[in-house]
Protein backbone atom coordinates (compact mmCIF):
# COMPACT_ATOMS: atom_id res chain seq x y z
CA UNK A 1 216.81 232.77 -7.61
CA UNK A 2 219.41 234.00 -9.66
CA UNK A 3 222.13 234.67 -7.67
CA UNK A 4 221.43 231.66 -5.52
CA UNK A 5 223.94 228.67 -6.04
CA UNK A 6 223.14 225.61 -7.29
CA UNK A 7 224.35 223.26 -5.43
CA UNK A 8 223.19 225.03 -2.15
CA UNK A 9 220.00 222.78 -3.37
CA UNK A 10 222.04 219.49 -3.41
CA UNK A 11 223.20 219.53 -0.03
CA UNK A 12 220.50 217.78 0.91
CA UNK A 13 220.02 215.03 -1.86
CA UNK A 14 223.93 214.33 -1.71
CA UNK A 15 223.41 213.20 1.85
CA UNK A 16 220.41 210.64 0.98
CA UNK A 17 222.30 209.63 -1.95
CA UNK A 18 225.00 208.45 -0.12
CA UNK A 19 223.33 205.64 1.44
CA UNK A 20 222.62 204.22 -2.15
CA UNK A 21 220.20 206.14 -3.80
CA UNK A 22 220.87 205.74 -7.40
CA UNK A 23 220.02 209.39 -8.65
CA UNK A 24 223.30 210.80 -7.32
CA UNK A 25 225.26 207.77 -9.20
CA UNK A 26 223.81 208.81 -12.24
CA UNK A 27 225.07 212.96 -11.21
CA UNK A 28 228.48 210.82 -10.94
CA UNK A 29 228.14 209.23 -14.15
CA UNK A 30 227.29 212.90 -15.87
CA UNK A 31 230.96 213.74 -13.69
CA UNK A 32 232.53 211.49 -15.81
CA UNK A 33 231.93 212.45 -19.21
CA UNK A 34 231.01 216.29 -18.69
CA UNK A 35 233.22 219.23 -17.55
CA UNK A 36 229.66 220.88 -15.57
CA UNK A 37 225.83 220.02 -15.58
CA UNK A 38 224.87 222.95 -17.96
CA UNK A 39 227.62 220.90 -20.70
CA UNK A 40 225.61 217.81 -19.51
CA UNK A 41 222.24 219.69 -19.97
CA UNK A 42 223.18 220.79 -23.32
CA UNK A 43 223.78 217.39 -24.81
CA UNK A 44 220.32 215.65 -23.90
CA UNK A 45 218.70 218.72 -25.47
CA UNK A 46 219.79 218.06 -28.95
CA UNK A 47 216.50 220.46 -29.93
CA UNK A 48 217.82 223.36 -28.38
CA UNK A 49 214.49 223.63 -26.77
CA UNK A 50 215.64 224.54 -22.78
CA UNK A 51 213.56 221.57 -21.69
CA UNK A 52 214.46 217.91 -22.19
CA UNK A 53 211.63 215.28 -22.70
CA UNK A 54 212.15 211.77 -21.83
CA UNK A 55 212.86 210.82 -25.31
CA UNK A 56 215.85 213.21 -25.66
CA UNK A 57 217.48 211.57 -22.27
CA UNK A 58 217.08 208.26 -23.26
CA UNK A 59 218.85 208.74 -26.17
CA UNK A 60 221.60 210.82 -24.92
CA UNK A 61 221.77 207.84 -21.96
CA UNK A 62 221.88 205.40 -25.37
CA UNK A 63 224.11 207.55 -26.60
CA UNK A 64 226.61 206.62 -23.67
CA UNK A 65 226.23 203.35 -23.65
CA UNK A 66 223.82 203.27 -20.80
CA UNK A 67 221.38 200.92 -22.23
CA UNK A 68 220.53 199.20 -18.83
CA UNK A 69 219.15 203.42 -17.24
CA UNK A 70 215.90 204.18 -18.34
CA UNK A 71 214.86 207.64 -19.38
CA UNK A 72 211.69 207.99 -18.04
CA UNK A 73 212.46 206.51 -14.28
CA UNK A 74 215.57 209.58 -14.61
CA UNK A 75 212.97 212.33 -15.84
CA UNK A 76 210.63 211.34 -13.02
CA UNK A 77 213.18 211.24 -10.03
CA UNK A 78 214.47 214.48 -11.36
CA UNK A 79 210.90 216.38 -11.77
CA UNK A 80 210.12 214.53 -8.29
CA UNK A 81 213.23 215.44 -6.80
CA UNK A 82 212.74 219.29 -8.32
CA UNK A 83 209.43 219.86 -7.30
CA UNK A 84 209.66 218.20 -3.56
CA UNK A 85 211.76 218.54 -0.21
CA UNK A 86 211.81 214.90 0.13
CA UNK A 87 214.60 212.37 -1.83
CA UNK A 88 212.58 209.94 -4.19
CA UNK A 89 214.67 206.44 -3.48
CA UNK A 90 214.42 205.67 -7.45
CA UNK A 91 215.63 203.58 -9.18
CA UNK A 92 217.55 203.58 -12.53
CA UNK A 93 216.45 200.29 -13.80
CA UNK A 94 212.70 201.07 -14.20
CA UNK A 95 210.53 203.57 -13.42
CA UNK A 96 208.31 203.07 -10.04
CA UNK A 97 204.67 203.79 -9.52
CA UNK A 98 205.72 206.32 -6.65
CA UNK A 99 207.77 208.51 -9.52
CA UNK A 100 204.62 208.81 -11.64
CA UNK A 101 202.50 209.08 -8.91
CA UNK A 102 204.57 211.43 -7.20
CA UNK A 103 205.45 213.92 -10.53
CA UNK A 104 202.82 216.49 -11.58
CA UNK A 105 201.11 215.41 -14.62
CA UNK A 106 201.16 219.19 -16.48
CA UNK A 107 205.32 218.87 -16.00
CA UNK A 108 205.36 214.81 -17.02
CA UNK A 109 208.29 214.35 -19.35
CA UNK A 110 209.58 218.19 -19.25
CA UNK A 111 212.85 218.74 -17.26
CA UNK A 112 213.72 222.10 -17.29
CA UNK A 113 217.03 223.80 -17.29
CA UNK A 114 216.35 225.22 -13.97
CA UNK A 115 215.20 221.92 -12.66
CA UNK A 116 218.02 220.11 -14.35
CA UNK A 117 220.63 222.25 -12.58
CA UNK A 118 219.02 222.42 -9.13
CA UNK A 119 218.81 218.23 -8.60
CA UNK A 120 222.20 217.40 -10.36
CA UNK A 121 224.52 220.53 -9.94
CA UNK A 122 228.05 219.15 -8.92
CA UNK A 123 229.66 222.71 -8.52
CA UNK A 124 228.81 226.04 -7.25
CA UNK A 125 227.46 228.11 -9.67
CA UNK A 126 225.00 231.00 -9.96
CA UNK A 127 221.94 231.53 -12.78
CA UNK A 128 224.07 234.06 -14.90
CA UNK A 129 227.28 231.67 -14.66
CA UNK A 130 225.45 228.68 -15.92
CA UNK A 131 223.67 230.58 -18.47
CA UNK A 132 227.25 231.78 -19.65
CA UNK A 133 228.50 227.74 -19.49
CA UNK A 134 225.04 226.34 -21.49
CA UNK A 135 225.96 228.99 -24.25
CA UNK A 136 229.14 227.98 -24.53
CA UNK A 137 228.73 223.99 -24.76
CA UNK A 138 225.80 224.99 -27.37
CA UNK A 139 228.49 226.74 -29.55
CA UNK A 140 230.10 223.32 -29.28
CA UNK A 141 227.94 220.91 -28.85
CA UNK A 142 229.30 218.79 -31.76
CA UNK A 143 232.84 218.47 -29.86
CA UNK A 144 230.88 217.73 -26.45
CA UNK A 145 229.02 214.61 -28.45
CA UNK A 146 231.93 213.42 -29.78
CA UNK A 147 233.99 213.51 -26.71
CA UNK A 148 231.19 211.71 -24.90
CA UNK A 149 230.87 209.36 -27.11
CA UNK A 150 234.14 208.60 -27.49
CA UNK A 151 234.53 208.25 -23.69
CA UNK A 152 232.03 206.03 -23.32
CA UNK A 153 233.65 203.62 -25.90
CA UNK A 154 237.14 203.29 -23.23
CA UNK A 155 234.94 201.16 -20.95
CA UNK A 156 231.63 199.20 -21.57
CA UNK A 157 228.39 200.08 -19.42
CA UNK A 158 228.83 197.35 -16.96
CA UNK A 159 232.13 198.30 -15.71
CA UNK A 160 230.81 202.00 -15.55
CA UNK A 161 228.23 201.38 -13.70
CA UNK A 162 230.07 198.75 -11.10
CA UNK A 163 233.04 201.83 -11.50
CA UNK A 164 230.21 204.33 -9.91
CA UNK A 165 229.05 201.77 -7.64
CA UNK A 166 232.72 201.23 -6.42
CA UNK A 167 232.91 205.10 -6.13
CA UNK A 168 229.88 205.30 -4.44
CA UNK A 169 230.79 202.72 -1.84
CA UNK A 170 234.18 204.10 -1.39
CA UNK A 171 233.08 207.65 -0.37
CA UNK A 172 229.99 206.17 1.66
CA UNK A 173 232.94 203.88 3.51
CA UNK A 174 235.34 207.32 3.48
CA UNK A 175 232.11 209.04 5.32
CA UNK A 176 231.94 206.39 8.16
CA UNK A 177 235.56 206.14 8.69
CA UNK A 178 235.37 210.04 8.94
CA UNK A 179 232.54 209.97 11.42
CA UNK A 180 234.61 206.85 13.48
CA UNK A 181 238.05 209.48 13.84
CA UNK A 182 235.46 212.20 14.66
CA UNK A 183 233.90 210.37 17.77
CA UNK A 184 237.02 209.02 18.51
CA UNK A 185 238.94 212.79 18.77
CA UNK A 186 235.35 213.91 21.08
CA UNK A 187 236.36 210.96 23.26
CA UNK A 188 239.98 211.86 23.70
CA UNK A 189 238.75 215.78 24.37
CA UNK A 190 236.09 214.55 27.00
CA UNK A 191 238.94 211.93 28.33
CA UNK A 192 241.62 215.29 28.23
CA UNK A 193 238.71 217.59 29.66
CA UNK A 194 238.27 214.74 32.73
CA UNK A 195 241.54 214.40 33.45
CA UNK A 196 242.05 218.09 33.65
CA UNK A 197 238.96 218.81 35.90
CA UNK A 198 240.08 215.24 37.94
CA UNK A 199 244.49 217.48 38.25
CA UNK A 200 242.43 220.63 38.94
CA UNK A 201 240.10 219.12 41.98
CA UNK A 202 243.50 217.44 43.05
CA UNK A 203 245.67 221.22 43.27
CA UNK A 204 242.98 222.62 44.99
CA UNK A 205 242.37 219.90 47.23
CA UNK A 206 246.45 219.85 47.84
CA UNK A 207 246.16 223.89 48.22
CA UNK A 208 243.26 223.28 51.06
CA UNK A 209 245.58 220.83 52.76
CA UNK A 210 248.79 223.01 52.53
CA UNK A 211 246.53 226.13 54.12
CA UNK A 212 245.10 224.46 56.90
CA UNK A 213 248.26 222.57 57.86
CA UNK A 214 249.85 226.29 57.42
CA UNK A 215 246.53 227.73 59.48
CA UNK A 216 247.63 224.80 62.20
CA UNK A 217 250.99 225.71 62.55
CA UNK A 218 250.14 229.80 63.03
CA UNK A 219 247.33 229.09 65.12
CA UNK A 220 247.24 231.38 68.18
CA UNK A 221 244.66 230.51 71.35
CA UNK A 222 243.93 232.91 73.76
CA UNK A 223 241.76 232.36 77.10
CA UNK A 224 239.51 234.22 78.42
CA UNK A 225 240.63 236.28 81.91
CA UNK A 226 239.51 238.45 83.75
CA UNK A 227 240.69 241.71 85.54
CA UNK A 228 239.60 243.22 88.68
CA UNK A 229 237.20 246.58 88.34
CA UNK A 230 239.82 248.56 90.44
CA UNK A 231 242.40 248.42 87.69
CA UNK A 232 242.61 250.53 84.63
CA UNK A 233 242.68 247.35 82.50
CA UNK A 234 239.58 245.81 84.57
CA UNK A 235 237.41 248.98 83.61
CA UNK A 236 238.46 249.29 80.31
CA UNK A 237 237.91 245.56 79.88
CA UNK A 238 234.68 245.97 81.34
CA UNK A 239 233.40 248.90 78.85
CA UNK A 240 234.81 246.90 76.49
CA UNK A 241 232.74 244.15 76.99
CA UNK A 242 229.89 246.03 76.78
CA UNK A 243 230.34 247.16 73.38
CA UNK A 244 231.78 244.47 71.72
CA UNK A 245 231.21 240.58 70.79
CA UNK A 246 235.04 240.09 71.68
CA UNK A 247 238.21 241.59 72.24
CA UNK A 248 239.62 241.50 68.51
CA UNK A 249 236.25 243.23 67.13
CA UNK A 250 237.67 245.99 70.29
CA UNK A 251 241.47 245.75 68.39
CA UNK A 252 240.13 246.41 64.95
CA UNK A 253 238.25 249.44 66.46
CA UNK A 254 241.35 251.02 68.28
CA UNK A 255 243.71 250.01 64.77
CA UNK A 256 241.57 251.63 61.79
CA UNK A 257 244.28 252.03 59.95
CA UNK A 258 244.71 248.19 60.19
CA UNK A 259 248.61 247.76 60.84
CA UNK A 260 248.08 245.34 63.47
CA UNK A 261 249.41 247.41 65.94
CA UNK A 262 247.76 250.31 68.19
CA UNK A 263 249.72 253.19 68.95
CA UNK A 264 249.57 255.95 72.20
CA UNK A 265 247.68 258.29 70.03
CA UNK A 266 245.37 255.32 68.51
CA UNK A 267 244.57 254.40 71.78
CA UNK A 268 243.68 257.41 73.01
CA UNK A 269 241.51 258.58 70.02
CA UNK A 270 239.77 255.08 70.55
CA UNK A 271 239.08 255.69 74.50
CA UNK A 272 237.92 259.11 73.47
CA UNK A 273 235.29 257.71 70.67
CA UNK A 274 234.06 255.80 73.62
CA UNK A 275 234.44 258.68 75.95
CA UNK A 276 236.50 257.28 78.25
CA UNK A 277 239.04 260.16 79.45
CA UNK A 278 242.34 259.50 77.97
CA UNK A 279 244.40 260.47 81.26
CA UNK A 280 245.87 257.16 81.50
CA UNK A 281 246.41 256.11 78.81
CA UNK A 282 250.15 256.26 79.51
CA UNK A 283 249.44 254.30 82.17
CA UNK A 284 247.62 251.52 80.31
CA UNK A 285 250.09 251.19 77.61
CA UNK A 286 252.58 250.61 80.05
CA UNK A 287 250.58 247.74 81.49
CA UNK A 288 249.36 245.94 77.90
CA UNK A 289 252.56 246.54 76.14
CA UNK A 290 254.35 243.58 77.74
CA UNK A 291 255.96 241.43 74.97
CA UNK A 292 257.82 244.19 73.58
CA UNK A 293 257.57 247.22 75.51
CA UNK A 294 257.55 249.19 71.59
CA UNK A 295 255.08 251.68 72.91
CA UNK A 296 252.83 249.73 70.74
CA UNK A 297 249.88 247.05 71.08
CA UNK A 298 250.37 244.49 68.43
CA UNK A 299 247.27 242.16 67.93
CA UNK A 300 247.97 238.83 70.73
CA UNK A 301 249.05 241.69 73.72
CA UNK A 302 245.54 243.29 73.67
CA UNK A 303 243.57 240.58 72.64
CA UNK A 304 245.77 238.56 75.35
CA UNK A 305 245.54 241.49 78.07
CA UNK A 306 241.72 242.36 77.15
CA UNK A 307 239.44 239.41 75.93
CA UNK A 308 236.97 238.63 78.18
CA UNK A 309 235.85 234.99 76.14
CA UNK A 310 238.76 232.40 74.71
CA UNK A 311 239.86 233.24 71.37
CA UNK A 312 240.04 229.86 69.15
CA UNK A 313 242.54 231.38 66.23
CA UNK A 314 243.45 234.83 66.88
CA UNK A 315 244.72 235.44 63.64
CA UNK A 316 241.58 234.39 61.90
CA UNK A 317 239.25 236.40 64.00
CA UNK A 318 241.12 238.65 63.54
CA UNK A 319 240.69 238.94 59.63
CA UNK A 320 236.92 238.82 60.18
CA UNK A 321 236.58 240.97 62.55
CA UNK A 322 238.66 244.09 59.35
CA UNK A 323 236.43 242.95 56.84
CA UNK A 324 233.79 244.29 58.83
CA UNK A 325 235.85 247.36 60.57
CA UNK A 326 232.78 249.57 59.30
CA UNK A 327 229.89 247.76 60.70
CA UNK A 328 231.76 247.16 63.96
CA UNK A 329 232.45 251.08 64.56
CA UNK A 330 228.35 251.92 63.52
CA UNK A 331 227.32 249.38 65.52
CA UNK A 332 229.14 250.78 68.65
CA UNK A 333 228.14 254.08 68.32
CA UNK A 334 224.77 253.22 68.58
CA UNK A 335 225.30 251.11 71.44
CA UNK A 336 227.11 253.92 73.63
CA UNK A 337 224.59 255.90 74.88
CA UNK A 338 222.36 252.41 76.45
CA UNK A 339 225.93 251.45 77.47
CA UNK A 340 226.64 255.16 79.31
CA UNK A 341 223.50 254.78 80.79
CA UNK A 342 224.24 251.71 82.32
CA UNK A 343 227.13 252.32 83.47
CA UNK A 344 226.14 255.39 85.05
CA UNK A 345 223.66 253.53 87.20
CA UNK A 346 225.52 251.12 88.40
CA UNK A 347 228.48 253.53 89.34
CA UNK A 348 228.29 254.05 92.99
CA UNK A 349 228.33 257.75 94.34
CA UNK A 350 231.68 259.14 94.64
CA UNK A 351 232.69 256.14 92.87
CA UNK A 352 236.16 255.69 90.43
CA UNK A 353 234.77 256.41 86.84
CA UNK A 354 236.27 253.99 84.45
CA UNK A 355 240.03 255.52 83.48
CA UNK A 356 238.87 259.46 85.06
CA UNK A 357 239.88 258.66 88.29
């Protein structure tokens, strides 16, 4: 305990008090005519004894002028309030039969330094400091008395006691208006926090609109055709078929390098990964590459000159079908050989062989 503060045991009490409990209007009253509750201490314990009996605080309260406060109700909401977790609602006017119920009867009458400072302690203050202060105000107690006194003669007990009750009031009323401007700033921040989530939902609902009227206008649709088995386009498109879900998975394979367009040499490392002989593939550029005529494939010639089922948005698919460029390649290499086979049997002797004619 001795470095702990004080008034870290108050918290609690001040709060309670504040709805009208008249132990913390007598803490205000010691305010008034004391510079710190060890000074206030010192001058109920004219004996010098550490410990104040009820006798010595009702006639340092006489002292003051405080002739309607009785001694013994303060010594018993003081010990109660000391020795318990709970506030005792007591009054000043007369002592209750909670209070002497409530107060041990070995510590009936005996406040204690300790016990003075931890109930009315209006400042922060550690052990040694108030130690230091109660030394000092016993060195000088005669000038404390004498300043109290003459204090209390400025105003008579009624008007300091309605003066604390107006005080009282006034911060209780100063808590409330506090607690009114504090649920009225949480409103504004949850009306601001609403009103941001409502402008967000709207941009991103306006950003949804914008890309699919954007999506509308660069939408590309591509039938489904198909080409006769005797030309090199039919058989590739067959084989094609065979290995793939559509023609832009079939794209993505022939462009890894994902340029959206497929070169000579692309093309025939592609046909070759799918061993298909390469010999024309001179020949089937020639006969894809007809928007242009670059030399190379961009994305809506072979998906145009190859798919085999009607592309809804070419672009799109085509975006799906790069994100999953690996899969698509592992998948058809372990679809060739079944795919070999078939073809194989179905080939007719001394048949054309895909592009190795």
């Amino acid at each position: 305990f001795a470095e702990q503060s004080y008034r870290d045991g108050m918290v609690a009490y001040r709060q309670v008090y504040a709805d009208g409990q008249e132990l913390w209007a007598f803490q205000n009253i010691l305010k008034f005519y004391f510079e710190n509750t060890a000074t206030a201490f010192v001058f109920f314990d004219a004996r010098a004894l550490g410990v104040i009996t009820v006798l010595d605080l009702q006639r340092g309260l006489d002292k003051l002028q405080l002739f309607h406060a009785s001694g013994s109700a303060v010594a018993g909401a003081l010990l109660f309030s000391s020795a318990s977790s709970e506030v005792l609602p007591v009054s000043l006017l007369a002592p209750t039969a909670t209070t002497a119920a409530s107060v041990p009867r070995e510590s009936l009458g005996h406040i204690h330094f300790t016990q003075f400072m931890r109930v009315l302690a209006w400042q922060n203050v550690t052990a040694p400091e108030a130690a230091q202060q109660a030394k000092t105000a016993r060195e000088n107690r005669h000038i404390i008395v004498g300043a109290a006194v003459a204090r209390s003669q400025q105003l008579t007990p009624r008007e300091q006691w309605k003066g604390e009750k107006r005080a009282q009031h006034d911060q209780v009323a100063q808590w409330q208006n506090l607690r009114v401007v504090q649920q009225q700033q949480q409103q504004q921040q949850q009306q601001l926090h609403l009103q941001q989530q409502q402008q967000f939902l709207a941009r991103q609902q306006q950003q949804q609109q914008q890309q699919e009227v954007k999506r509308a206008a660069n939408t590309i649709r591509i039938k489904a055709r198909k080409h006769s088995v005797n030309t090199h386009v039919g058989l590739l498109q067959r084989k094609l078929q065979a290995l793939f879900a559509d023609a832009t998975e079939a794209f993505v394979f022939f462009n890894p390098n994902g340029d959206l367009g497929v070169s000579e040499n692309e093309l025939r490392r592609g046909l070759k990964l799918i061993h298909e002989s390469d010999e024309g593939a001179t020949e089937l550029m020639w006969s894809i590459d007809t928007r242009c005529r670059d030399g190379v494939l961009d994305a809506h010639e072979f998906v145009h000159h190859m798919s085999w089922t009607t592309v809804e948005d070419l672009w799109q698919s085509i975006g799906e079908a790069q994100r999953r460029v690996g899969a698509i390649t592992r998948e058809t290499m372990l679809k060739l050989p079944a795919v070999l086979a078939s073809i194989q049997a179905e080939s007719e002797p001394g048949g054309r062989r895909m592009l190795g004619a």
